[in-house]
N, C-alpha and C. Protein backbone atom coordinates (compact mmCIF):
# COMPACT_ATOMS: atom_id res chain seq x y z
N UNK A 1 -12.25 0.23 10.76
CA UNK A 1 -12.28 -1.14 10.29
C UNK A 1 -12.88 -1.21 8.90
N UNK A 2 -12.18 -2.11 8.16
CA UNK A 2 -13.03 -2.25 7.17
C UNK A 2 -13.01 -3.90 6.80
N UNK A 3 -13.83 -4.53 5.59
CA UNK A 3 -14.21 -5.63 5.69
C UNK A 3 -13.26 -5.98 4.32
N UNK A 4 -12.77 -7.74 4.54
CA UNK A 4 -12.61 -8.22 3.54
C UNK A 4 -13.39 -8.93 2.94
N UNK A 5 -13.33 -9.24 1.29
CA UNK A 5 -14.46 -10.23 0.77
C UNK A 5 -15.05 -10.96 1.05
N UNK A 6 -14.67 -11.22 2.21
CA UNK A 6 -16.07 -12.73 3.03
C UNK A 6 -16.41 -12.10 4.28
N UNK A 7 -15.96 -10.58 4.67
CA UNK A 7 -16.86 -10.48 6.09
C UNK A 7 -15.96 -10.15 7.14
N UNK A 8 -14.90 -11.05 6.69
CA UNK A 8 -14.01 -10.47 7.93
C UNK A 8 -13.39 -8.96 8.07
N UNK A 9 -12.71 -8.66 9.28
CA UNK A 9 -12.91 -6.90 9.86
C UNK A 9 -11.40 -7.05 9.39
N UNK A 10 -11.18 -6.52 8.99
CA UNK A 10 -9.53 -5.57 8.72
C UNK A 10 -8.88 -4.71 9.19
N UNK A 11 -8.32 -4.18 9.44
CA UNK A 11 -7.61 -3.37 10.17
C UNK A 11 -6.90 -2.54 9.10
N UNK A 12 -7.31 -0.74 9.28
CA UNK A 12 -6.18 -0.07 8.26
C UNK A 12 -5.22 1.07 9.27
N UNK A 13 -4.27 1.06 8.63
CA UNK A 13 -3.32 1.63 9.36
C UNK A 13 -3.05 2.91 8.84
N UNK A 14 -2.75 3.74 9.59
CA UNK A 14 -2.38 5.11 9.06
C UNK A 14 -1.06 5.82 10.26
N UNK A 15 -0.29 5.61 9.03
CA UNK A 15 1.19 6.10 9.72
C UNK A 15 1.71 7.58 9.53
N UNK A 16 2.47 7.96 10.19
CA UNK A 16 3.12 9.43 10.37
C UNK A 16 3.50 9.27 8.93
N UNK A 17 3.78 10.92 8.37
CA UNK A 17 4.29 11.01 6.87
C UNK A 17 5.43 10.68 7.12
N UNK A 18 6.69 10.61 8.15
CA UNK A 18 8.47 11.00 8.19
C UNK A 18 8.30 9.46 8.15
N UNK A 19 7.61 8.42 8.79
CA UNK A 19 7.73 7.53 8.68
C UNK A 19 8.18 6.41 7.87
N UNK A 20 9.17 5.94 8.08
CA UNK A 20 9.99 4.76 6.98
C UNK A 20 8.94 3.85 6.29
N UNK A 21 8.81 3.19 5.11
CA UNK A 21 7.59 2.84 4.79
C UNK A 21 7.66 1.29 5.10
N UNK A 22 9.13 0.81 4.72
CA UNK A 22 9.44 -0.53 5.27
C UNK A 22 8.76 -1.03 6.95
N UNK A 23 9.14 -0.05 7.72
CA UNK A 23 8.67 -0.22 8.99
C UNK A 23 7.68 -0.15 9.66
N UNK A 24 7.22 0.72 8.52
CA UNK A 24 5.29 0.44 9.01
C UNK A 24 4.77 -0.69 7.96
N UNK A 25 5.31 -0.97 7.00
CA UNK A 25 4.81 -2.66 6.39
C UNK A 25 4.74 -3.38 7.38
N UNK A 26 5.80 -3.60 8.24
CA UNK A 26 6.45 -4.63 9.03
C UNK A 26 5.49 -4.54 10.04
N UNK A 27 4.61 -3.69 10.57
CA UNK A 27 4.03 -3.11 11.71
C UNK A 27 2.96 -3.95 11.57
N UNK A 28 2.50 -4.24 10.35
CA UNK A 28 0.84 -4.81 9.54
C UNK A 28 1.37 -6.08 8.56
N UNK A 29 1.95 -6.39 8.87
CA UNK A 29 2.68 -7.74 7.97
C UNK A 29 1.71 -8.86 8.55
N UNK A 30 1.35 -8.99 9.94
CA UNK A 30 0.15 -9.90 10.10
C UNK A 30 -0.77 -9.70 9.31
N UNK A 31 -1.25 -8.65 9.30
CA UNK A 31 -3.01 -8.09 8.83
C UNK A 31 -3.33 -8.43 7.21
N UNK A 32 -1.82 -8.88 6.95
CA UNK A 32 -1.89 -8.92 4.87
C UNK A 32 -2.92 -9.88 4.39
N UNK A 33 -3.08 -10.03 3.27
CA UNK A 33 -4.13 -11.36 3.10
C UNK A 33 -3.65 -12.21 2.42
N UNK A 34 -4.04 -13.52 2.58
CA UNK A 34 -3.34 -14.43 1.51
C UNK A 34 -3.03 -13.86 0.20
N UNK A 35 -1.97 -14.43 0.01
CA UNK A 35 -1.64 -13.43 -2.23
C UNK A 35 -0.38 -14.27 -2.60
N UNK A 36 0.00 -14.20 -3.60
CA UNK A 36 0.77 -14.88 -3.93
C UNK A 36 2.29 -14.15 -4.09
N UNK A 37 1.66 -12.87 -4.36
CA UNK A 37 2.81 -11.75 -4.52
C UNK A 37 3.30 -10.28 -3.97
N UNK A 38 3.85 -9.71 -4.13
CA UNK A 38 3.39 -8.58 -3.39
C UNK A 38 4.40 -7.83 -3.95
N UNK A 39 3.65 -6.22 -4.54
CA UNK A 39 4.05 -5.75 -5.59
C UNK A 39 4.20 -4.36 -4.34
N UNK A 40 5.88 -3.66 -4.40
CA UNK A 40 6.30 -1.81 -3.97
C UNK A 40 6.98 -2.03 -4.64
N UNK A 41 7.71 -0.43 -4.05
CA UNK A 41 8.04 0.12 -4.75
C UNK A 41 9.91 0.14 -4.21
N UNK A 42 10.41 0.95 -4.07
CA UNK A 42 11.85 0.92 -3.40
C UNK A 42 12.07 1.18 -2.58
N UNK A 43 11.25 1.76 -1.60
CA UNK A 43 11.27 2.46 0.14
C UNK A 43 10.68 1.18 0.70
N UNK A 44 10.41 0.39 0.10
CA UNK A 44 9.83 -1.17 1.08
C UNK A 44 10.98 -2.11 1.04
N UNK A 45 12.04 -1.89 0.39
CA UNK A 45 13.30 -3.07 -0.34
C UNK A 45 13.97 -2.75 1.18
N UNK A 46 13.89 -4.00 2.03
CA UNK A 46 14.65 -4.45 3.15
C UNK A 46 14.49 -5.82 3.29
N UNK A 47 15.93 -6.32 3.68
CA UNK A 47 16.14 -7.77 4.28
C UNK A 47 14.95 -8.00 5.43
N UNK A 48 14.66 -7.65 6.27
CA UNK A 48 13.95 -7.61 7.02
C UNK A 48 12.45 -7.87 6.24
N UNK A 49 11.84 -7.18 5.58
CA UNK A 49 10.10 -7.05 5.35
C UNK A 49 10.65 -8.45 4.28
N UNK A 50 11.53 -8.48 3.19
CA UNK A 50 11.14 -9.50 2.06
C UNK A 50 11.45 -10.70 2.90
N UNK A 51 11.83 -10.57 3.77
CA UNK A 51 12.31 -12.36 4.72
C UNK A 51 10.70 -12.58 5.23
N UNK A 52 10.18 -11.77 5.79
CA UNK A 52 8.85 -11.95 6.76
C UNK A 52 8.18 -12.08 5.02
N UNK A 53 8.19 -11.53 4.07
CA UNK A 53 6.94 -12.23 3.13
C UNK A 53 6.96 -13.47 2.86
N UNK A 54 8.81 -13.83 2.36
CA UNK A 54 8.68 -15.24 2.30
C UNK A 54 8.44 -16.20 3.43
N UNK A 55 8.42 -15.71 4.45
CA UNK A 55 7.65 -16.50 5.64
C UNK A 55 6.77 -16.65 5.56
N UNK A 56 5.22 -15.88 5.04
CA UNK A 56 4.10 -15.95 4.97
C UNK A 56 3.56 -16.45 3.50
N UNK A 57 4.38 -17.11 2.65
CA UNK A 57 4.62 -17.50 1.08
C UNK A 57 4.05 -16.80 0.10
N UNK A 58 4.63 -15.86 0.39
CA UNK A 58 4.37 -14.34 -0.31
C UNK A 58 5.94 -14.12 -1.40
N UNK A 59 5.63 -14.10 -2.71
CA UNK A 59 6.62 -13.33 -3.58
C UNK A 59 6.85 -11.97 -3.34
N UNK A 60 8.18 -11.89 -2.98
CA UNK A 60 8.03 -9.94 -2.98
C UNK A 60 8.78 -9.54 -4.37
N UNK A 61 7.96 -8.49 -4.87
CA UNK A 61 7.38 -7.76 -6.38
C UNK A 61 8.50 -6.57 -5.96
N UNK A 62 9.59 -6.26 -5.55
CA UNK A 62 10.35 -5.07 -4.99
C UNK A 62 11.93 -4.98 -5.50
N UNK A 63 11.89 -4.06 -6.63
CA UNK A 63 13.44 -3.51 -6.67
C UNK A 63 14.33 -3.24 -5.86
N UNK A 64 15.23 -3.72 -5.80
CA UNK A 64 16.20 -3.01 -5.04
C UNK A 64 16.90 -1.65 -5.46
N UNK A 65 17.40 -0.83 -3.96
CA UNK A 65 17.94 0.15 -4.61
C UNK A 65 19.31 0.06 -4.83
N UNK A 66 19.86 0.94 -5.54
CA UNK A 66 20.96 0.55 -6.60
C UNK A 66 22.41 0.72 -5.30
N UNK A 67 21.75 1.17 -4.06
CA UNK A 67 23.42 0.92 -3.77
C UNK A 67 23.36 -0.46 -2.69
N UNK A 68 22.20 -1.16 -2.43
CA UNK A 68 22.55 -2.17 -2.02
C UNK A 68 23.63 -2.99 -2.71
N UNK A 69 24.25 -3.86 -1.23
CA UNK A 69 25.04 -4.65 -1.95
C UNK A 69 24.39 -6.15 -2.29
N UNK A 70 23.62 -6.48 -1.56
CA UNK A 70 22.59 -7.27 -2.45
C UNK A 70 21.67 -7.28 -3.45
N UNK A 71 21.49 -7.50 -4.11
CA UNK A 71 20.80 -7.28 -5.38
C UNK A 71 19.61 -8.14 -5.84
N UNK A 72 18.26 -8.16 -4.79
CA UNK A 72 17.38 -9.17 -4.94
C UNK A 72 16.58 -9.18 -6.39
N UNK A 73 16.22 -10.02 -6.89
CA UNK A 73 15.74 -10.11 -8.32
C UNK A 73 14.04 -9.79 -8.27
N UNK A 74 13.73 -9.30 -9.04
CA UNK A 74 12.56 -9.17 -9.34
C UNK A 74 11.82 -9.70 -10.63
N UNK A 75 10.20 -9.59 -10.74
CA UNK A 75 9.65 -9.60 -12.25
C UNK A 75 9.65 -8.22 -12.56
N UNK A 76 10.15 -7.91 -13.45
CA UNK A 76 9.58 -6.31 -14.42
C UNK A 76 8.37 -6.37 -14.91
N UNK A 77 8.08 -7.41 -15.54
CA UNK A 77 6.64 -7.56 -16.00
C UNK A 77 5.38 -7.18 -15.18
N UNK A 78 5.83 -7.83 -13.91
CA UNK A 78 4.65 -8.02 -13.32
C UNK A 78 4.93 -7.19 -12.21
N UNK A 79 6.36 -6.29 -11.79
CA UNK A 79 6.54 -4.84 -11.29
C UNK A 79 5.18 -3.64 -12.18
N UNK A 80 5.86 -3.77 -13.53
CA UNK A 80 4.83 -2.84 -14.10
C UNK A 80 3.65 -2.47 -13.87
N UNK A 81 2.73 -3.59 -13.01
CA UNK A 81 1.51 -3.72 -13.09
C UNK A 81 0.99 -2.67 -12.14
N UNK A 82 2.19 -2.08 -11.04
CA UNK A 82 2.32 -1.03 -10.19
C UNK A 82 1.86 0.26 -10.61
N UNK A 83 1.39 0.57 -11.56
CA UNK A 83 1.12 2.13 -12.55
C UNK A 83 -0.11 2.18 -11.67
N UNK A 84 -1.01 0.42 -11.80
CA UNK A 84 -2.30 0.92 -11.20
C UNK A 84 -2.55 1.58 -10.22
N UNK A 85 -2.47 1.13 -9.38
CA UNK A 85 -2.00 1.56 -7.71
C UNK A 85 -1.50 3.32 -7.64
N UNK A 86 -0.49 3.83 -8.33
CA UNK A 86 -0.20 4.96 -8.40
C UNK A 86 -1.10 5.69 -9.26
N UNK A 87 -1.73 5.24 -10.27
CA UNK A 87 -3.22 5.95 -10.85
C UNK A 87 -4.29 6.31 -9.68
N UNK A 88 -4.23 5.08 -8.66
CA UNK A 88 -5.17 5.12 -8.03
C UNK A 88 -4.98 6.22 -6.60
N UNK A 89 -3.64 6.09 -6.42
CA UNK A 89 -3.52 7.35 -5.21
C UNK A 89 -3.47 8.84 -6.44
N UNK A 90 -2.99 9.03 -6.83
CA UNK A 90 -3.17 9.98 -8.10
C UNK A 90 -4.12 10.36 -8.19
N UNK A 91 -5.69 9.60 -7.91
CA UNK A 91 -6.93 10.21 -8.61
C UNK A 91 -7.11 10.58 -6.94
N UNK A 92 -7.43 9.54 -6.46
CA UNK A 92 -7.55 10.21 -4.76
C UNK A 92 -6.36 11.60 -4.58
N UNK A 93 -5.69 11.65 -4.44
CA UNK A 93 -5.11 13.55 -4.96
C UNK A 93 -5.43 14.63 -5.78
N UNK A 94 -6.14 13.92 -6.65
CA UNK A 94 -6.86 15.48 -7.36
C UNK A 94 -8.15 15.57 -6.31
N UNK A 95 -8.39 14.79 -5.02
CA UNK A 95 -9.48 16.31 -3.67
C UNK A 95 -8.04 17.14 -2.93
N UNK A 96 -8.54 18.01 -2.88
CA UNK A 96 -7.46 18.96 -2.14
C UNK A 96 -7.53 18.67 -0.65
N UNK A 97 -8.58 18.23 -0.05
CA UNK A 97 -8.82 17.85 1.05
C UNK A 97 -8.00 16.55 1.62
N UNK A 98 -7.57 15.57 1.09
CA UNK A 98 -6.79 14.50 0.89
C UNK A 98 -5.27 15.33 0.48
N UNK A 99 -5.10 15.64 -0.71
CA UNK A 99 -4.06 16.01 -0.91
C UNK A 99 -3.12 16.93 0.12
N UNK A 100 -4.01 17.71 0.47
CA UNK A 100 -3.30 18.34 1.90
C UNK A 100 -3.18 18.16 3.00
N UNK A 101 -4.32 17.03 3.06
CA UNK A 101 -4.34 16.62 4.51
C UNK A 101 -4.81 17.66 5.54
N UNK A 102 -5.99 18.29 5.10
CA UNK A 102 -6.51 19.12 6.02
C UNK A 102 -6.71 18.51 7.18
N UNK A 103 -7.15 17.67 7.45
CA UNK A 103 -7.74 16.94 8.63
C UNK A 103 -6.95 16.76 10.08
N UNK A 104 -7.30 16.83 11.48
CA UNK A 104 -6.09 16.10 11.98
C UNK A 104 -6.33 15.09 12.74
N UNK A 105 -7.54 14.54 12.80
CA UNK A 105 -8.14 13.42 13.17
C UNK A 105 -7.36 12.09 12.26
N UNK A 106 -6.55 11.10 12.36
CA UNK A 106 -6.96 9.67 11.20
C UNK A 106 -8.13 9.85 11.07
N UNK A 107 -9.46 9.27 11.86
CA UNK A 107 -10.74 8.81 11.55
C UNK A 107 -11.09 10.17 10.43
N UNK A 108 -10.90 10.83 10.90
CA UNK A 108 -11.76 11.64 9.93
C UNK A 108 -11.36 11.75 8.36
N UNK A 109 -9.58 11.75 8.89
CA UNK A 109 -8.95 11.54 6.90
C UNK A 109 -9.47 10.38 6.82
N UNK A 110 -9.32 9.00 7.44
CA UNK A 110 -9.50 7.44 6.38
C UNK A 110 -11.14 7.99 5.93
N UNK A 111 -12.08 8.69 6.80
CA UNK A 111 -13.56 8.74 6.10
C UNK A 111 -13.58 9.82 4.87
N UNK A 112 -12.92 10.64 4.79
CA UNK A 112 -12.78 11.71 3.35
C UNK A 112 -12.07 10.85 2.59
N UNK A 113 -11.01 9.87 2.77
CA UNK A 113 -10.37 8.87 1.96
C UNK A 113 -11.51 7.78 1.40
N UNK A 114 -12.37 7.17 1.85
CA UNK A 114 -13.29 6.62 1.73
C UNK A 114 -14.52 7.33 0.79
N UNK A 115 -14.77 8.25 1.43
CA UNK A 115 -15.49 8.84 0.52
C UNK A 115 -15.49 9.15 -0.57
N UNK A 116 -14.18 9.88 -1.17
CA UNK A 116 -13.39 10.13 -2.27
C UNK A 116 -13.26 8.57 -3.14
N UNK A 117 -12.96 7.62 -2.53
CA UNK A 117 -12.84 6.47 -3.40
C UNK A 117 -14.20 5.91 -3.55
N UNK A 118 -15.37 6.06 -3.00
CA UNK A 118 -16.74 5.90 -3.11
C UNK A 118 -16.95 6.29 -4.25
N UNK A 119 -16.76 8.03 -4.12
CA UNK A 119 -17.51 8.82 -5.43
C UNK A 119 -16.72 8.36 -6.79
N UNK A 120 -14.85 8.49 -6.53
CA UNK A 120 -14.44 8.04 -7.84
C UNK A 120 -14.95 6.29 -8.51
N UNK A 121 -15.49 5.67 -7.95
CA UNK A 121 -15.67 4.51 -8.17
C UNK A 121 -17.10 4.64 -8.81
N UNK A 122 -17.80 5.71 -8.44
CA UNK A 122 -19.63 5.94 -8.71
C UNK A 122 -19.58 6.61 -10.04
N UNK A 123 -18.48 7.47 -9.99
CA UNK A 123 -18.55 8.35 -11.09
C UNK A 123 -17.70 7.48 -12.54
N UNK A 124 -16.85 6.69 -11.92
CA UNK A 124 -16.34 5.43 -13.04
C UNK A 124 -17.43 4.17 -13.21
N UNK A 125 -18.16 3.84 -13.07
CA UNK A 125 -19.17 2.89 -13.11
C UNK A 125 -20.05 3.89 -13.74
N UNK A 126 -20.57 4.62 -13.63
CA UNK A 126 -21.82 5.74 -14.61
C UNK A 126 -21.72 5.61 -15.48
C-alpha cells in the first residue's frame, strides 16, 4: 500500500511482464486519481480503456497505432511531456537489481523499487 497526498491507502499493482498493458490499466482503472488527463504510450491505445477514462472525465493523452482503423486524436504537446516518466523508469534501471528483476517475491521488488526511488530522490535533492 502506499499513500496518496491526503492519507488515503492506494493500491499498487504489479503485473506479469507478457502481460497486455491495456488490460492491466483496465484492471486498476478504479484505483486512478482524479486528473484531468492521462498521458501513455501506444500499448494502452484501446476502445475499451479510452471509453472507461472518458467515463471517469479523464482526457486520454494516447496515440494511436498506425494500423488502427480509427484514428483517435491526441495533444503532441502535452504527449511530449511523457520523456518524464521514461527518464524516470530509466533512472530506476540503472540498479541491476530492478533491471533484472532479481527478486521473485512482488513485495520484495515494489520494496527495492521504493528504495531505489528513495535514494534517487535523496541523492537529487543534495
Amino acid at each position: 500500500m502506499v499513500c496518496d497526498g491526503k492519507g488515503r491507502p492506494r493500491l499498487l499493482h504489479l503485473s506479469e511482464g507478457q502481460a497486455n498493458d491495456h488490460k492491466t490499466a483496465a484492471a486498476v482503472i478504479e484505483d486512478l486519481p482524479a486528473a484531468k488527463s492521462l498521458l501513455a504510450d501506444r500499448a494502452y491505445s484501446s476502445a475499451a480503456f479510452r471509453q472507461a477514462l472518458v467515463e471517469r472525465g479523464i482526457t486520454p493523452c494516447i496515440p494511436p497505432h498506425a494500423k488502427h482503423r480509427v484514428q483517435h486524436s491526441y495533444d503532441p504537446v502535452l504527449y511530449r511531456q511523457r520523456h518524464r516518466i521514461e527518464n524516470m523508469f530509466a533512472r530506476l534501471k540503472d540498479w541491476r537489481r530492478i533491471h533484472t528483476r532479481y527478486d521473485r517475491c512482488a513485495h520484495t521488488f515494489l520494496s527495492a523499487i521504493a528504495f531505489a526511488a528513495a535514494f534517487i530522490f535523496w541523492i537529487n535533492e543534495s
